[in-house]
C-alpha atoms as a PDB file:
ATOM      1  CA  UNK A   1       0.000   0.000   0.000  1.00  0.00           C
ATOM      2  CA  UNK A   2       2.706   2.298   0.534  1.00  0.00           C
ATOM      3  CA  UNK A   3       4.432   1.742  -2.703  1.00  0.00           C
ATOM      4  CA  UNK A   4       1.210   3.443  -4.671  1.00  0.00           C
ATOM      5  CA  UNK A   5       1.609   6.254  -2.317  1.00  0.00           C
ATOM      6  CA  UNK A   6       5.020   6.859  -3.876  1.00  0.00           C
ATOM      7  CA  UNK A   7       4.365   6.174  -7.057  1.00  0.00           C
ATOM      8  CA  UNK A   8       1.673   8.755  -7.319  1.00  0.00           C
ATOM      9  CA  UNK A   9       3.672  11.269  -6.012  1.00  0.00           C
ATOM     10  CA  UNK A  10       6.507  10.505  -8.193  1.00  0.00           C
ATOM     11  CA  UNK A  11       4.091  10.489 -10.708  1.00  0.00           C
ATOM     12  CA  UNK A  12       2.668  13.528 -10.426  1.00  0.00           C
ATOM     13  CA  UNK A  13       5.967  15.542  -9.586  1.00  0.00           C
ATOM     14  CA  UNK A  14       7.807  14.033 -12.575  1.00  0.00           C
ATOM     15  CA  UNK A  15       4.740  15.164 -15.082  1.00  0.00           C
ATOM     16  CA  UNK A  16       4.941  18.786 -13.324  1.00  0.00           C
ATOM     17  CA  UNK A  17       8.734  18.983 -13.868  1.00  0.00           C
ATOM     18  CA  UNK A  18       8.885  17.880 -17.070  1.00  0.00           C
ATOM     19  CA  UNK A  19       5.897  20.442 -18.489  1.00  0.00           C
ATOM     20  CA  UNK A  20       7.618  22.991 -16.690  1.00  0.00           C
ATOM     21  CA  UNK A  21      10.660  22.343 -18.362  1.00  0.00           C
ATOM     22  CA  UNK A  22       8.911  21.598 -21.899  1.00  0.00           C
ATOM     23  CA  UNK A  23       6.882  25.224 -21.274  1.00  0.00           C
ATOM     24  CA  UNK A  24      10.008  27.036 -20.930  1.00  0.00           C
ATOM     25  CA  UNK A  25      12.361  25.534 -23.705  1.00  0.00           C
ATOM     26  CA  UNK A  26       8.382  25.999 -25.965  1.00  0.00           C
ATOM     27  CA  UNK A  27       8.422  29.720 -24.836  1.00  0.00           C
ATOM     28  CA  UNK A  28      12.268  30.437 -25.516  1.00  0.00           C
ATOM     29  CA  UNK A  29      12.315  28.648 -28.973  1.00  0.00           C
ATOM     30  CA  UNK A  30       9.408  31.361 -29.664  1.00  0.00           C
ATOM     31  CA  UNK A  31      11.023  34.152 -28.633  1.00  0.00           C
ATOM     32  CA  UNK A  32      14.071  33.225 -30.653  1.00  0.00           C
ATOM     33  CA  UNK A  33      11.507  32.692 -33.548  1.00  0.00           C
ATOM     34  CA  UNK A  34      10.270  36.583 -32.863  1.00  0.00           C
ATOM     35  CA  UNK A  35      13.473  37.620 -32.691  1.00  0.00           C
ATOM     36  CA  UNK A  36      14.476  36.055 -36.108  1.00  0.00           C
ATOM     37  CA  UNK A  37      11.129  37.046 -37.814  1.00  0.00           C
ATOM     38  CA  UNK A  38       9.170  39.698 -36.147  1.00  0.00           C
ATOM     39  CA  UNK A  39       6.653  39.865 -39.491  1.00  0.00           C
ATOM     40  CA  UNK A  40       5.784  35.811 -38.216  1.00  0.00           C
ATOM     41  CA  UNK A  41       4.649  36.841 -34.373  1.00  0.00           C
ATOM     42  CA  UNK A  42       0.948  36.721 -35.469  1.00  0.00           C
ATOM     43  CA  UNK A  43       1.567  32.847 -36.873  1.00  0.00           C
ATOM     44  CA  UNK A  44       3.659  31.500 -33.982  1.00  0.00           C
ATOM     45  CA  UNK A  45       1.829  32.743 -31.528  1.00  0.00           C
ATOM     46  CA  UNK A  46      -1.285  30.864 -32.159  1.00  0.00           C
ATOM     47  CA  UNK A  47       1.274  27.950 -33.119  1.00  0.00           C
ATOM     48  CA  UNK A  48       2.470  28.900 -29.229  1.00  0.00           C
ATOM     49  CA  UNK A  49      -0.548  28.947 -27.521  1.00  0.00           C
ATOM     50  CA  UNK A  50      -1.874  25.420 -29.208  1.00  0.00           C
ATOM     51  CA  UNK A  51       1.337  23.814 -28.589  1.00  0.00           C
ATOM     52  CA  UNK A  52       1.736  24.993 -24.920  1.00  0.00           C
ATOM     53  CA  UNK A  53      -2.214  23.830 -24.199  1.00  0.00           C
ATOM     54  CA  UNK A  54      -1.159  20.351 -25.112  1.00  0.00           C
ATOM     55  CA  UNK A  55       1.931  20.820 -23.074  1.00  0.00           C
ATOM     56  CA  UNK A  56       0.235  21.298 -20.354  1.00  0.00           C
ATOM     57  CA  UNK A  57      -2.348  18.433 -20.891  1.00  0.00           C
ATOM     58  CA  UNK A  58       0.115  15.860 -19.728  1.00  0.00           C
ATOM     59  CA  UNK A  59       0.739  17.014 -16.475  1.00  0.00           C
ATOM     60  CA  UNK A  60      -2.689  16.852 -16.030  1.00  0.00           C
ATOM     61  CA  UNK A  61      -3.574  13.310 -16.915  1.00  0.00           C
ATOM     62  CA  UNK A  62      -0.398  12.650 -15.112  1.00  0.00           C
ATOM     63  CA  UNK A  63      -2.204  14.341 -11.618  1.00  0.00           C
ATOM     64  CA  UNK A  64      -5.844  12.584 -12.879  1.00  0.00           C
ATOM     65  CA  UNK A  65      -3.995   9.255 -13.103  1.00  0.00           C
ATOM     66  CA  UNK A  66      -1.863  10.179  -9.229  1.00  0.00           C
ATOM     67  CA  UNK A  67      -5.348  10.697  -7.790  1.00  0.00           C
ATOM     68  CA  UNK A  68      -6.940   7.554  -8.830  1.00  0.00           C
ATOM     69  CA  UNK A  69      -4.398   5.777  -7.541  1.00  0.00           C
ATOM     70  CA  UNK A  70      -3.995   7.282  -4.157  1.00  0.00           C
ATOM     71  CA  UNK A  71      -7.582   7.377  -3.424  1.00  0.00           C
ATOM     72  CA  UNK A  72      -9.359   4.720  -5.848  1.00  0.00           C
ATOM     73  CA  UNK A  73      -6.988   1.425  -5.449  1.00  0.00           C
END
């Protein structure tokens, strides 16, 4: 029983860190793509936005999934 304790919270701070870390190398590949292009900002910032929304998806299955199995099993 204590093993699915830790794996749910492993599970849920390892999906956290890695969308944090996927958000911020997302956001500084589209600054560099500004930077580069400023005439493309309209383009990849809708590219951004859809990109970071499914980013941040994962994370959230990942927390879905470390709550079923902390209070479900």
């Amino acid at each position: 029983m204590e093993y699915s304790i830790l794996a749910a919270g492993i599970l849920m701070g390892l999906s956290a860190i890695g969308a944090g870390i996927g958000v911020g190398i997302l956001g500084s590949k589209f600054i560099e793509g500004i930077a580069r292009q400023p005439e493309l900002a309209p383009f990849l910032q809708g590219r951004f936005f859809l990109m970071m929304g499914l980013t941040d998806a994962v994370p959230m299955i990942g927390i879905g999934l470390g709550m079923y199995m902390l209070f479900a099993l």
